[in-house]
PDB file of N, CA and C in Angstrom:
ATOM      1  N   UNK A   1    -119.745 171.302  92.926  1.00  0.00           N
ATOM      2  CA  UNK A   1    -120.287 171.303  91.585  1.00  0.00           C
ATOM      3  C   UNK A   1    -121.804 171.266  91.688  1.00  0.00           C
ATOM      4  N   UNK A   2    -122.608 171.799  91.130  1.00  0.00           N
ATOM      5  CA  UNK A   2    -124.013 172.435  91.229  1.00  0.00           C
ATOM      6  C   UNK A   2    -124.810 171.147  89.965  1.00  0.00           C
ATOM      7  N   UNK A   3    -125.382 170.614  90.289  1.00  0.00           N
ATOM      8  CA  UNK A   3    -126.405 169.822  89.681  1.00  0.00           C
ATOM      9  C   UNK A   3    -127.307 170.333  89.402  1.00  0.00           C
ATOM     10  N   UNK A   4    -128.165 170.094  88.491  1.00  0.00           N
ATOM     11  CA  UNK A   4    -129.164 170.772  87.383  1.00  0.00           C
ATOM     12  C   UNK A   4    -130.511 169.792  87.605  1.00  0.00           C
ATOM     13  N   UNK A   5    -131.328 169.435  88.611  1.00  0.00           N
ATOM     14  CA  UNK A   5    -132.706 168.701  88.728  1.00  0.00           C
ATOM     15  C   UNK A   5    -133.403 168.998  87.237  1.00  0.00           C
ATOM     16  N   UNK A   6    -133.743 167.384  86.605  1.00  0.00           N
ATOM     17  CA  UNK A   6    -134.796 167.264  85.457  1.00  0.00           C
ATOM     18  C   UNK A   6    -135.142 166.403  85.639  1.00  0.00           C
ATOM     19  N   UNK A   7    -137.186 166.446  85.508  1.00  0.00           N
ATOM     20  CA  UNK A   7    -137.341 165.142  85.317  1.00  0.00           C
ATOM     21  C   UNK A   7    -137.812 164.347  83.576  1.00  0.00           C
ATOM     22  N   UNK A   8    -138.011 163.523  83.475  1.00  0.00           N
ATOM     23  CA  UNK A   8    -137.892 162.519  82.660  1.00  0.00           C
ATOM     24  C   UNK A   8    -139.484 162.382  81.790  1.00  0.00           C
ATOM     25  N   UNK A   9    -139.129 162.950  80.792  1.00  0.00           N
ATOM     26  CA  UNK A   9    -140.731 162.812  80.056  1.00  0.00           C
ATOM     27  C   UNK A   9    -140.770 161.234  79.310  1.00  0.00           C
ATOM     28  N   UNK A  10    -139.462 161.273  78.705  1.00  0.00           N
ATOM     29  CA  UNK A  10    -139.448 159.839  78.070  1.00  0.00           C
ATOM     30  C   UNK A  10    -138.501 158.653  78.755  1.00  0.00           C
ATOM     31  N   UNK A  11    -138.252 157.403  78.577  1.00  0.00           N
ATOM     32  CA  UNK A  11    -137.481 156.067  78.649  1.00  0.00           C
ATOM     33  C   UNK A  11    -136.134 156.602  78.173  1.00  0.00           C
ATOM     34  N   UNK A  12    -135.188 156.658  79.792  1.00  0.00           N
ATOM     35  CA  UNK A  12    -134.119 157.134  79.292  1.00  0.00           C
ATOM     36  C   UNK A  12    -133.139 156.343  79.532  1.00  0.00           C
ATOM     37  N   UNK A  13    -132.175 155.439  78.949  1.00  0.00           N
ATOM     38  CA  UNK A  13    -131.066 155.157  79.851  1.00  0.00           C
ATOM     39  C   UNK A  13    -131.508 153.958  81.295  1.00  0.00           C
ATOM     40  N   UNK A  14    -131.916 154.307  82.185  1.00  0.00           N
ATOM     41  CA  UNK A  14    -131.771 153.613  83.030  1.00  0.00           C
ATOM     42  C   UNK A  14    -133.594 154.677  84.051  1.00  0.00           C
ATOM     43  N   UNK A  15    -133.682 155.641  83.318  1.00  0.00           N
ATOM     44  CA  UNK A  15    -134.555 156.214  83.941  1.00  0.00           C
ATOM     45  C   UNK A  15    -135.555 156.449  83.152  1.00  0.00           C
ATOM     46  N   UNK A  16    -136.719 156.307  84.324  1.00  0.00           N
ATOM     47  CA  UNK A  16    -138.459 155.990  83.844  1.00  0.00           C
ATOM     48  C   UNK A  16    -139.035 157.373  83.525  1.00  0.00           C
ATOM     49  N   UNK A  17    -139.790 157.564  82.680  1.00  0.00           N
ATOM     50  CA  UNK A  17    -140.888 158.627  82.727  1.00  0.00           C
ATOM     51  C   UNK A  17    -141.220 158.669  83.983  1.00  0.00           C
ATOM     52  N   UNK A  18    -141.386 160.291  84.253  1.00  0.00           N
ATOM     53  CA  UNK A  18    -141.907 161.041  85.738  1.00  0.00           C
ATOM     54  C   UNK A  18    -140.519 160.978  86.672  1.00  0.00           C
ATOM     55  N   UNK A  19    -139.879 160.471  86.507  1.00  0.00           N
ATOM     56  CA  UNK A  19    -138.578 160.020  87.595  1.00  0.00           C
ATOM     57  C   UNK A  19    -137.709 161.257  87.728  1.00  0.00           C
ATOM     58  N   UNK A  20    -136.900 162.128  88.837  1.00  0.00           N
ATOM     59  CA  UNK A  20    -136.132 163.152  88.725  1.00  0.00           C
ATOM     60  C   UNK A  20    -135.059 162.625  88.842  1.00  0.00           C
ATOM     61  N   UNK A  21    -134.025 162.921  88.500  1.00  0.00           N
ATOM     62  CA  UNK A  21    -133.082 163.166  88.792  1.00  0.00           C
ATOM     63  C   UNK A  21    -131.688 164.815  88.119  1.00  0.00           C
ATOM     64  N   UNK A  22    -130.256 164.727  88.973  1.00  0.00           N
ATOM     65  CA  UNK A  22    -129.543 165.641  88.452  1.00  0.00           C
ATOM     66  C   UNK A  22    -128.802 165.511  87.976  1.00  0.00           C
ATOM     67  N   UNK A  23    -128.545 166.306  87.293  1.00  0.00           N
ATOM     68  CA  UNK A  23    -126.910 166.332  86.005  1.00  0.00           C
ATOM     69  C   UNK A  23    -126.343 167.294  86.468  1.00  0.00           C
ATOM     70  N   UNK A  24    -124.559 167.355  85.550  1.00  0.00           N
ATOM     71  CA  UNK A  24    -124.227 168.745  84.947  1.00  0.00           C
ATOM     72  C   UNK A  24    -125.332 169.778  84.512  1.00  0.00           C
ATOM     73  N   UNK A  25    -124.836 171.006  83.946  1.00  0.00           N
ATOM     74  CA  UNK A  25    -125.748 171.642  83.743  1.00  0.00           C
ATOM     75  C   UNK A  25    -125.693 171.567  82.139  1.00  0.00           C
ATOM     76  N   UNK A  26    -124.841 171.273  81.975  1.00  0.00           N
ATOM     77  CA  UNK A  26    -124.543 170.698  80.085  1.00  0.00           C
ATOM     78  C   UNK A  26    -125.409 169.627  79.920  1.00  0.00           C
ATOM     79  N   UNK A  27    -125.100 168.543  80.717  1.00  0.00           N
ATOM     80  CA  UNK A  27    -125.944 166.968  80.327  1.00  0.00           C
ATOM     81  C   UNK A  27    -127.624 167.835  80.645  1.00  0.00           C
ATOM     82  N   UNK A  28    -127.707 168.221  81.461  1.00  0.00           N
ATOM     83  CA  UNK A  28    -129.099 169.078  81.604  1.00  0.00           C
ATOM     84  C   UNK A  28    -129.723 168.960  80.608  1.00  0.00           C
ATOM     85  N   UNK A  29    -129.357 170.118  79.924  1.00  0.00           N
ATOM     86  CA  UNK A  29    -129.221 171.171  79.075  1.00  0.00           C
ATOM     87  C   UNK A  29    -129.469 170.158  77.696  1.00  0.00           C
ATOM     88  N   UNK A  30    -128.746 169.362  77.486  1.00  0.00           N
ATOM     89  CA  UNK A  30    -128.811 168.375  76.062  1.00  0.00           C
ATOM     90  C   UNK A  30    -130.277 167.409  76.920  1.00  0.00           C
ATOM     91  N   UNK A  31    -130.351 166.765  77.800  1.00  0.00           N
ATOM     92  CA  UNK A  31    -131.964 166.110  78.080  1.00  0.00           C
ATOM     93  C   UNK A  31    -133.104 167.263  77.641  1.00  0.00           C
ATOM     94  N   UNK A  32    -132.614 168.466  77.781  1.00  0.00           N
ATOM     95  CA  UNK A  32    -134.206 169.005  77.636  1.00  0.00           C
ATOM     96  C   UNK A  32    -134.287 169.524  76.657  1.00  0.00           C
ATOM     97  N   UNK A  33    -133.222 169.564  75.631  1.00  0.00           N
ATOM     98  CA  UNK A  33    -132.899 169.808  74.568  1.00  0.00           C
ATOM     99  C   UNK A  33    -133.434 169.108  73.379  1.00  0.00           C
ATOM    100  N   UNK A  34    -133.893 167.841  73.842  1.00  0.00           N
ATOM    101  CA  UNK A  34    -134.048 166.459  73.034  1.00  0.00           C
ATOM    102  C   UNK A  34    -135.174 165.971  73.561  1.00  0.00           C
ATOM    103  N   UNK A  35    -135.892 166.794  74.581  1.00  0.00           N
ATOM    104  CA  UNK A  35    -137.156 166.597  74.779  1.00  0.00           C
ATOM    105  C   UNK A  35    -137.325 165.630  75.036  1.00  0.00           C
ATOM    106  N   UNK A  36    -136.359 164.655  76.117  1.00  0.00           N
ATOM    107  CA  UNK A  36    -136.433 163.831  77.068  1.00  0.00           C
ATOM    108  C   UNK A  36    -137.057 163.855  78.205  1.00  0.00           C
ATOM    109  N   UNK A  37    -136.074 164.808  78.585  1.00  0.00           N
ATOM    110  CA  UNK A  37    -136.700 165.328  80.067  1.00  0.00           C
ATOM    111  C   UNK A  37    -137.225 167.268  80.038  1.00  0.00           C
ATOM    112  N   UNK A  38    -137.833 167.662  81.080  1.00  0.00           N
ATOM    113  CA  UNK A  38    -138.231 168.973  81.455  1.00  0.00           C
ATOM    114  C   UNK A  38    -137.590 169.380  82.409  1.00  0.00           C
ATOM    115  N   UNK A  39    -137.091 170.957  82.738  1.00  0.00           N
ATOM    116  CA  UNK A  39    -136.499 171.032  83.985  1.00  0.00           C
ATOM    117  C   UNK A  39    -137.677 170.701  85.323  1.00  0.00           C
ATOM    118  N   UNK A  40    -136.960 170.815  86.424  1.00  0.00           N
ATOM    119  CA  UNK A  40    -137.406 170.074  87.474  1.00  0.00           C
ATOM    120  C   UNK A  40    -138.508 171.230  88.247  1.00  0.00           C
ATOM    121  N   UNK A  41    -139.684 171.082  88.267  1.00  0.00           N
ATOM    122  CA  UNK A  41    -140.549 171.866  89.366  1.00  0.00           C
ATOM    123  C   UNK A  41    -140.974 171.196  90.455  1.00  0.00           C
ATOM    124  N   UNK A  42    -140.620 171.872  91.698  1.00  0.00           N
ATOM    125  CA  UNK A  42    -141.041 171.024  92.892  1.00  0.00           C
ATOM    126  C   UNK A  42    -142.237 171.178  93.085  1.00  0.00           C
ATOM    127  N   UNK A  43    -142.673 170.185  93.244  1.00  0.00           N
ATOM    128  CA  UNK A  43    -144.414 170.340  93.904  1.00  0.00           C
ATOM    129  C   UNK A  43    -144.846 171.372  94.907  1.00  0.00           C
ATOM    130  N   UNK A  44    -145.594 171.279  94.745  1.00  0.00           N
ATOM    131  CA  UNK A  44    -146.784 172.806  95.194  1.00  0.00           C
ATOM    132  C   UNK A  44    -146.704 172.437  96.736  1.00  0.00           C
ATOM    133  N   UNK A  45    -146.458 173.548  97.921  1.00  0.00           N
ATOM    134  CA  UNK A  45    -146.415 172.648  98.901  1.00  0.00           C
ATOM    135  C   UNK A  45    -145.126 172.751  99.229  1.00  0.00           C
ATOM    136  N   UNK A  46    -144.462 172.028  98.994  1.00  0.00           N
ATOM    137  CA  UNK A  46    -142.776 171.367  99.574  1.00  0.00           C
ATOM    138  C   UNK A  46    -142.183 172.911  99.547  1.00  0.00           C
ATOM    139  N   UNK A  47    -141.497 173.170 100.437  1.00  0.00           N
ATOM    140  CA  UNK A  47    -140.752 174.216 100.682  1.00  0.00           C
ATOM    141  C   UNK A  47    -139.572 173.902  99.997  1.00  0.00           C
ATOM    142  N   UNK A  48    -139.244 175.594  99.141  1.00  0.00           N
ATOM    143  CA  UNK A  48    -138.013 175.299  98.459  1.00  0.00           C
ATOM    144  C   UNK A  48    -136.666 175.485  99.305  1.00  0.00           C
ATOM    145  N   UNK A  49    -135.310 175.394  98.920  1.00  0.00           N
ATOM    146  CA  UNK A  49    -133.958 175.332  99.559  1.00  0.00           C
ATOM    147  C   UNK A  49    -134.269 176.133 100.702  1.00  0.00           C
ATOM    148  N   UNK A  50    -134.452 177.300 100.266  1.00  0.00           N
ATOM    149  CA  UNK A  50    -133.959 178.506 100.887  1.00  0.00           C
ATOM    150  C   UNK A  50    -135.337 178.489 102.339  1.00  0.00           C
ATOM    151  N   UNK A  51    -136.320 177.778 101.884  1.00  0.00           N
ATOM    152  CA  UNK A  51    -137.074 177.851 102.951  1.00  0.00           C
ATOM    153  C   UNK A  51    -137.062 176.237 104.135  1.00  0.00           C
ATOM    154  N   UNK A  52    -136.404 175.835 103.587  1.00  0.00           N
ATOM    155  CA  UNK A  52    -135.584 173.936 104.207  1.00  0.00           C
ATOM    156  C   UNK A  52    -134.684 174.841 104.916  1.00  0.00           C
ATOM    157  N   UNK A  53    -133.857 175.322 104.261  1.00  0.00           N
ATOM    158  CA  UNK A  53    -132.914 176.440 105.327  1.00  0.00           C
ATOM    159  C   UNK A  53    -133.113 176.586 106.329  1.00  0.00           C
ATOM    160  N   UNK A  54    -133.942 177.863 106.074  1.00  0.00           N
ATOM    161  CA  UNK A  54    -134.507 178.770 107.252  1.00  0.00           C
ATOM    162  C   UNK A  54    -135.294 177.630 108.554  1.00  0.00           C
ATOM    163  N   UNK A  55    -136.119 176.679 107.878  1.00  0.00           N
ATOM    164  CA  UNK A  55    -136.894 175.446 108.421  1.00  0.00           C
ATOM    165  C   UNK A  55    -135.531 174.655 109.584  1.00  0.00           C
ATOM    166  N   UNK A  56    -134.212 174.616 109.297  1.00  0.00           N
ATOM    167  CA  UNK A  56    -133.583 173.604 109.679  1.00  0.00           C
ATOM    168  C   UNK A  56    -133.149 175.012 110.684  1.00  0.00           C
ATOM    169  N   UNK A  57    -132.665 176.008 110.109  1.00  0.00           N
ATOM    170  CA  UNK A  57    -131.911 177.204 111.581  1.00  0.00           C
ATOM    171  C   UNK A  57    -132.833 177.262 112.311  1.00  0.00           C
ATOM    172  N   UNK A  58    -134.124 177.098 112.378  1.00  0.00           N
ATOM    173  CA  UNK A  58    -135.281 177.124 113.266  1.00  0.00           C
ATOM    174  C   UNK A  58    -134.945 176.393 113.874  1.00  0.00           C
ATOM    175  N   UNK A  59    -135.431 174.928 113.383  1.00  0.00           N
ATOM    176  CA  UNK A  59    -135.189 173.891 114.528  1.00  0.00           C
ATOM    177  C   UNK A  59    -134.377 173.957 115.370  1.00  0.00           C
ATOM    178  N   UNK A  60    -132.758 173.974 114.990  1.00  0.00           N
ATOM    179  CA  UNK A  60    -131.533 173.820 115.851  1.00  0.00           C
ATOM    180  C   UNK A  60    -131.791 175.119 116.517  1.00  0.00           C
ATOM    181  N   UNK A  61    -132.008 176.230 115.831  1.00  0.00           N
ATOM    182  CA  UNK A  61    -132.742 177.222 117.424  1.00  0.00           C
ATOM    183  C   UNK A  61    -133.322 176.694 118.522  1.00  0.00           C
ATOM    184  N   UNK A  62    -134.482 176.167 118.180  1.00  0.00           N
ATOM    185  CA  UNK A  62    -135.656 175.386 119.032  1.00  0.00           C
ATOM    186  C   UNK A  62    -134.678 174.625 119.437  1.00  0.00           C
ATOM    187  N   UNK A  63    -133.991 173.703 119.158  1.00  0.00           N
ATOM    188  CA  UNK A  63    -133.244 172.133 119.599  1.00  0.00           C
ATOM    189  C   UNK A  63    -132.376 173.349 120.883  1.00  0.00           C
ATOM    190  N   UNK A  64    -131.424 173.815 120.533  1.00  0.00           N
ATOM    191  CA  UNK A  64    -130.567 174.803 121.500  1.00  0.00           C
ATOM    192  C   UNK A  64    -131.540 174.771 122.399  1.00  0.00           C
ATOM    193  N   UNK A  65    -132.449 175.671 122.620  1.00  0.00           N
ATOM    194  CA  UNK A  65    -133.097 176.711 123.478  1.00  0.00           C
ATOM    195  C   UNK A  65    -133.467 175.268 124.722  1.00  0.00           C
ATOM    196  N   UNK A  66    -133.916 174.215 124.123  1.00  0.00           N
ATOM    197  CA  UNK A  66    -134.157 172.909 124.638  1.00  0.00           C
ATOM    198  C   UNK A  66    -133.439 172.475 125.695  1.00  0.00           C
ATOM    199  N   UNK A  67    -132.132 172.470 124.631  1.00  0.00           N
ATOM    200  CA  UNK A  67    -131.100 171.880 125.785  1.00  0.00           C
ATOM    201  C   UNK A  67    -130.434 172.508 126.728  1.00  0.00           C
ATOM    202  N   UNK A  68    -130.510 174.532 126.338  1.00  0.00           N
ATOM    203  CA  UNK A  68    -130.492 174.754 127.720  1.00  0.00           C
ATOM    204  C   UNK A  68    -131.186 174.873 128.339  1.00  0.00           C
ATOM    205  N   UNK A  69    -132.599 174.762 128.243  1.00  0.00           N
ATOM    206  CA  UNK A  69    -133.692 174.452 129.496  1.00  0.00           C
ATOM    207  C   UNK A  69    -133.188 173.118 130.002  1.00  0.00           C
ATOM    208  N   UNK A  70    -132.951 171.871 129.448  1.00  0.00           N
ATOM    209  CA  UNK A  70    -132.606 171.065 130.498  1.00  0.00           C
ATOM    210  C   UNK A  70    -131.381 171.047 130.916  1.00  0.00           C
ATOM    211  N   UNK A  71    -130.605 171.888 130.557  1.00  0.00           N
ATOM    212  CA  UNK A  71    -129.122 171.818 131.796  1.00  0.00           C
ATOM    213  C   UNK A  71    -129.697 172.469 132.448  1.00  0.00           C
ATOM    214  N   UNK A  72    -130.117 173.619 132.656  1.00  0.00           N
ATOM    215  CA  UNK A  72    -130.753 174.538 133.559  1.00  0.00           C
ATOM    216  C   UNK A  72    -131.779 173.605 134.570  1.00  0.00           C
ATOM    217  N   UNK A  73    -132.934 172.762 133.949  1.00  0.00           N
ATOM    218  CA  UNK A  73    -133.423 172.012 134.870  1.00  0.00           C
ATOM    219  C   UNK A  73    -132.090 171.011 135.881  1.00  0.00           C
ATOM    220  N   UNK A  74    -131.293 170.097 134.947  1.00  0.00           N
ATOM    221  CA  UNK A  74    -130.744 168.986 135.490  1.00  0.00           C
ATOM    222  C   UNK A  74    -129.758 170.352 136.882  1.00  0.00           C
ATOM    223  N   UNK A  75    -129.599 171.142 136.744  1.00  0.00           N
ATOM    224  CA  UNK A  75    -128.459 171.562 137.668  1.00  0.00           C
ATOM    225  C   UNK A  75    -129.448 172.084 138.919  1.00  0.00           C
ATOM    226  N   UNK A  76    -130.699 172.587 138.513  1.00  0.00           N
ATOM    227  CA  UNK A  76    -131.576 172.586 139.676  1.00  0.00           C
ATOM    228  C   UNK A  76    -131.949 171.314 140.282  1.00  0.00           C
ATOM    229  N   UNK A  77    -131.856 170.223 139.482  1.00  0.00           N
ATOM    230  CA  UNK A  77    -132.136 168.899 140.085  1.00  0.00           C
ATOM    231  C   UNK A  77    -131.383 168.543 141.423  1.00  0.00           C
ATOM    232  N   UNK A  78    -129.533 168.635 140.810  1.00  0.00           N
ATOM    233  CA  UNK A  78    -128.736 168.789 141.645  1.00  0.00           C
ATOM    234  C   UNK A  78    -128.544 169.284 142.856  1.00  0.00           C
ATOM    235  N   UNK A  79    -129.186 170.894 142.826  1.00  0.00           N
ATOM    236  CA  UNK A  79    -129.130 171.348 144.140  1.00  0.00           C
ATOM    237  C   UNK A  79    -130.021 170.340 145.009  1.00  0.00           C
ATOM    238  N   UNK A  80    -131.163 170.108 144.542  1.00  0.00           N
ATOM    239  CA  UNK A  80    -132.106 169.649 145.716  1.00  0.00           C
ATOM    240  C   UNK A  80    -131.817 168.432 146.109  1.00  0.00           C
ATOM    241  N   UNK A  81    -131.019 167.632 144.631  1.00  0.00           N
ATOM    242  CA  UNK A  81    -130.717 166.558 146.059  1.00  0.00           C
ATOM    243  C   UNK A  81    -129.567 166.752 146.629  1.00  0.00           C
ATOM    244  N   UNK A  82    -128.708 167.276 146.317  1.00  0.00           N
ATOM    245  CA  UNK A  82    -127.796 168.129 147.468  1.00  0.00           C
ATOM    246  C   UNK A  82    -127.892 168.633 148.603  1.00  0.00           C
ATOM    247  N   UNK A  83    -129.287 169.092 148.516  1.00  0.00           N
ATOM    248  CA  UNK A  83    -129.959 169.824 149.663  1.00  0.00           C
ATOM    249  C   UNK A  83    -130.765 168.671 150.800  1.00  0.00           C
ATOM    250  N   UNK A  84    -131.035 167.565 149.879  1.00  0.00           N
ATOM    251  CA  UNK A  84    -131.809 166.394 150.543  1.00  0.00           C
ATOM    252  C   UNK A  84    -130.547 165.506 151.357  1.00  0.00           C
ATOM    253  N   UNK A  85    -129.839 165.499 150.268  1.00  0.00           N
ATOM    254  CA  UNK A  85    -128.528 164.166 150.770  1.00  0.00           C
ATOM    255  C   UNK A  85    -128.090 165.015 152.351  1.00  0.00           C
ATOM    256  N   UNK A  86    -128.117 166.444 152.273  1.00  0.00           N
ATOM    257  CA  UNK A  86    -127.253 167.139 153.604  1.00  0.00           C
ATOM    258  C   UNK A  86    -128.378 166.944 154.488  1.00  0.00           C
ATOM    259  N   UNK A  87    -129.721 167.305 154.413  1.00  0.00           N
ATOM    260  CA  UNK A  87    -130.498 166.998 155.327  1.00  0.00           C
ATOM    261  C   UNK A  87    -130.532 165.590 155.797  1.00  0.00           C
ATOM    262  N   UNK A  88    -130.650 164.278 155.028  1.00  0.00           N
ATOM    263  CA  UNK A  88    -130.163 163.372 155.614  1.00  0.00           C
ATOM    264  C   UNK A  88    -129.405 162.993 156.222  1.00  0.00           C
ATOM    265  N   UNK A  89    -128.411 163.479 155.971  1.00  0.00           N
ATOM    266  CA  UNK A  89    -127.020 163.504 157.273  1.00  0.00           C
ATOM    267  C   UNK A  89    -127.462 163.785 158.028  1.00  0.00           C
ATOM    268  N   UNK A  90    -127.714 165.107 158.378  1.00  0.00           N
ATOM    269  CA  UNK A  90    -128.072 165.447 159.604  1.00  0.00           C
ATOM    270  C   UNK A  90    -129.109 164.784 160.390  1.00  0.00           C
ATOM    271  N   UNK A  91    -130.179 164.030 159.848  1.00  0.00           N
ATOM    272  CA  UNK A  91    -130.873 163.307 160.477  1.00  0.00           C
ATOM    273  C   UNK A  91    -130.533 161.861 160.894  1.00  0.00           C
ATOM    274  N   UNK A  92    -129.776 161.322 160.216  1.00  0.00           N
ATOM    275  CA  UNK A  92    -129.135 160.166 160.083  1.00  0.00           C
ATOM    276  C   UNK A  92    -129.324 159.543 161.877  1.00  0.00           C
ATOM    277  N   UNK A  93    -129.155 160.777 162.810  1.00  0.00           N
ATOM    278  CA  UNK A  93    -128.771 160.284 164.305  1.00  0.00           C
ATOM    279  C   UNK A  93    -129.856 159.247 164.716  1.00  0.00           C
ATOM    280  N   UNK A  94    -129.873 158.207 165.123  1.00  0.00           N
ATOM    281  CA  UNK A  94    -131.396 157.321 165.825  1.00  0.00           C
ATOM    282  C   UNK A  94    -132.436 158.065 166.217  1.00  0.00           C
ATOM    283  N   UNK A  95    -133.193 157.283 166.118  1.00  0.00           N
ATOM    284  CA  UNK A  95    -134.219 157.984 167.190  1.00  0.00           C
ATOM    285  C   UNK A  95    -135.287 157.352 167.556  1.00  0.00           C
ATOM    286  N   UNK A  96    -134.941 157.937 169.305  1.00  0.00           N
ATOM    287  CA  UNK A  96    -135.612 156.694 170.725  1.00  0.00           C
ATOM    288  C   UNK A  96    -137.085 156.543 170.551  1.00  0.00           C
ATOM    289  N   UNK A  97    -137.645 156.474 169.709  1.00  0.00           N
ATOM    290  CA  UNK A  97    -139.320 156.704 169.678  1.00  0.00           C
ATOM    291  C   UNK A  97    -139.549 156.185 170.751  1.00  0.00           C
ATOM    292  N   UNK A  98    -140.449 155.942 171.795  1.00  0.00           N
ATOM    293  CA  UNK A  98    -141.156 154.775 171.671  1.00  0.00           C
ATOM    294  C   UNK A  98    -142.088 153.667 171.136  1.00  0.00           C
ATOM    295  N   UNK A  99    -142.204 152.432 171.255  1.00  0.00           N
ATOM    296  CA  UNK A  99    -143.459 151.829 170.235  1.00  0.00           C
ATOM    297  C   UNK A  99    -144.608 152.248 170.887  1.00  0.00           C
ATOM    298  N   UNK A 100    -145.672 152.152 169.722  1.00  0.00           N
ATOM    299  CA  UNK A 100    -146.941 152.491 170.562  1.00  0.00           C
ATOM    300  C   UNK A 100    -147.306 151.367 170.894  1.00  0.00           C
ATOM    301  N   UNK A 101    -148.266 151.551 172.261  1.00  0.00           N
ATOM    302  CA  UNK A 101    -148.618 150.586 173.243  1.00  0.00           C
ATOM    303  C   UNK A 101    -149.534 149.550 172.592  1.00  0.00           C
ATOM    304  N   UNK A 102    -149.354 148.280 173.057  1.00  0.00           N
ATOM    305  CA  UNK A 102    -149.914 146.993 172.406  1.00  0.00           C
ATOM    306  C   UNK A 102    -148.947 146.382 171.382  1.00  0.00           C
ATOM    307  N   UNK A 103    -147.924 147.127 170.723  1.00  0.00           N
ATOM    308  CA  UNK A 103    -147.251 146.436 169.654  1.00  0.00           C
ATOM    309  C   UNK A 103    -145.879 145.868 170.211  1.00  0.00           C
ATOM    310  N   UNK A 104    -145.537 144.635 169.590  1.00  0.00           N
ATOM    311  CA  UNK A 104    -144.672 143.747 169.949  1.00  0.00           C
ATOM    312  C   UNK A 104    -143.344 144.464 170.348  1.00  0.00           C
ATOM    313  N   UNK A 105    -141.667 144.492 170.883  1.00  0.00           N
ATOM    314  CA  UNK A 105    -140.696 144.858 171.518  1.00  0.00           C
ATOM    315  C   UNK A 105    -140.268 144.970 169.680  1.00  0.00           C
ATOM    316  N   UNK A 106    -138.898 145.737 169.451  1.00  0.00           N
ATOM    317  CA  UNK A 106    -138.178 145.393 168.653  1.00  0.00           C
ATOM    318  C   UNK A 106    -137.538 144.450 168.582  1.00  0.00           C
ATOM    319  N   UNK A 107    -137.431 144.101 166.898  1.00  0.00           N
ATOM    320  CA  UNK A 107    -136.406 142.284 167.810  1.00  0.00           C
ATOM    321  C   UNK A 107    -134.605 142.816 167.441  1.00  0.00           C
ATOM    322  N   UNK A 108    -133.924 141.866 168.383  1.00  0.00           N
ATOM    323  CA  UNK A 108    -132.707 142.494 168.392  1.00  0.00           C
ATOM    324  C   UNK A 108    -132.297 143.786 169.081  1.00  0.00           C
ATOM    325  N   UNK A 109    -133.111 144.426 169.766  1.00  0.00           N
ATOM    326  CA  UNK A 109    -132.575 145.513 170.671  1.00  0.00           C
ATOM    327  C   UNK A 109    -132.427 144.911 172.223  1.00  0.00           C
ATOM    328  N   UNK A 110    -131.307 145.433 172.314  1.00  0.00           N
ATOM    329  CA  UNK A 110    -131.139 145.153 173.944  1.00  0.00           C
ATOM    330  C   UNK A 110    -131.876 146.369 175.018  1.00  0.00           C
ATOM    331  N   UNK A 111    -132.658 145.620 175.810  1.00  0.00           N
ATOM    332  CA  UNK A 111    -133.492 146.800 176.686  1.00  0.00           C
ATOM    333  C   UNK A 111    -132.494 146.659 177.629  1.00  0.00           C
ATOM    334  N   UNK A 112    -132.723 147.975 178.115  1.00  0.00           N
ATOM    335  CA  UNK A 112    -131.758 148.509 179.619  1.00  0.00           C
ATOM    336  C   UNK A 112    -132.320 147.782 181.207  1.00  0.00           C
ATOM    337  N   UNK A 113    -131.476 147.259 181.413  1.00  0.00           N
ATOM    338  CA  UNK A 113    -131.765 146.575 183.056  1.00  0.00           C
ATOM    339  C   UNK A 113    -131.895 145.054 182.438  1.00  0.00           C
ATOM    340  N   UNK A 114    -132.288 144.677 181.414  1.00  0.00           N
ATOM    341  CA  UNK A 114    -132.363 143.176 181.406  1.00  0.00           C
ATOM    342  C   UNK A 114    -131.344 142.413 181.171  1.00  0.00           C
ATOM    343  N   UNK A 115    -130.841 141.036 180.856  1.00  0.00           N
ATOM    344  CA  UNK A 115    -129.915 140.016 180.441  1.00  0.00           C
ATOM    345  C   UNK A 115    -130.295 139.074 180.064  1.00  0.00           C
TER     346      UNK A 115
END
């Protein structure tokens, strides 16, 4: 059912001068009839329906296009640490450095030949 925006020239009911609100298009129709209220003009500025519309299919365009850039990022994320976690494996094996000279033994390693 389609509502009829008027606002309020005089003390109506429950509503103030300047105040909008909507009706039927009958109850409308009898407010401006009786020179209560005027029909409704949106301010200068404010985009009407049809351009709130177009304003909102934009966004959720924009919003979309968004979220598949970040699945697209998050699944490249994936590979690399995929690619990191396998390289770690493979490195995972010890390795015999030696310490450099002057610095203390490891503690807890058993050296070869001693007891």
């Amino acid at each position: 059912m389609m509502m009829t925006p008027v606002t309020f020239k005089k003390h109506s009911g429950k509503y103030n001068p300047g105040e909008t609100a909507g009706f039927l298009p009958e109850r409308a129709a009898k407010l401006i009839a009786s020179g209560v209220a005027k029909p409704y003009v949106p301010p200068a500025g404010k985009p009407a329906a049809d351009d709130e519309a177009a304003s909102l299919a934009r966004r959720l365009a924009e919003a979309e296009a968004r979220e598949a850039d970040l699945i697209r990022r998050a699944a490249e994320l994936d590979a690399r640490e995929a690619d990191v976690a396998a390289k770690e494996a493979g490195a995972s094996e010890p390795t015999t450095a030696k310490a450099e000279a002057g610095s203390p033994p490891a503690q807890g390693v058993a050296r070869p030949g001693k007891k």
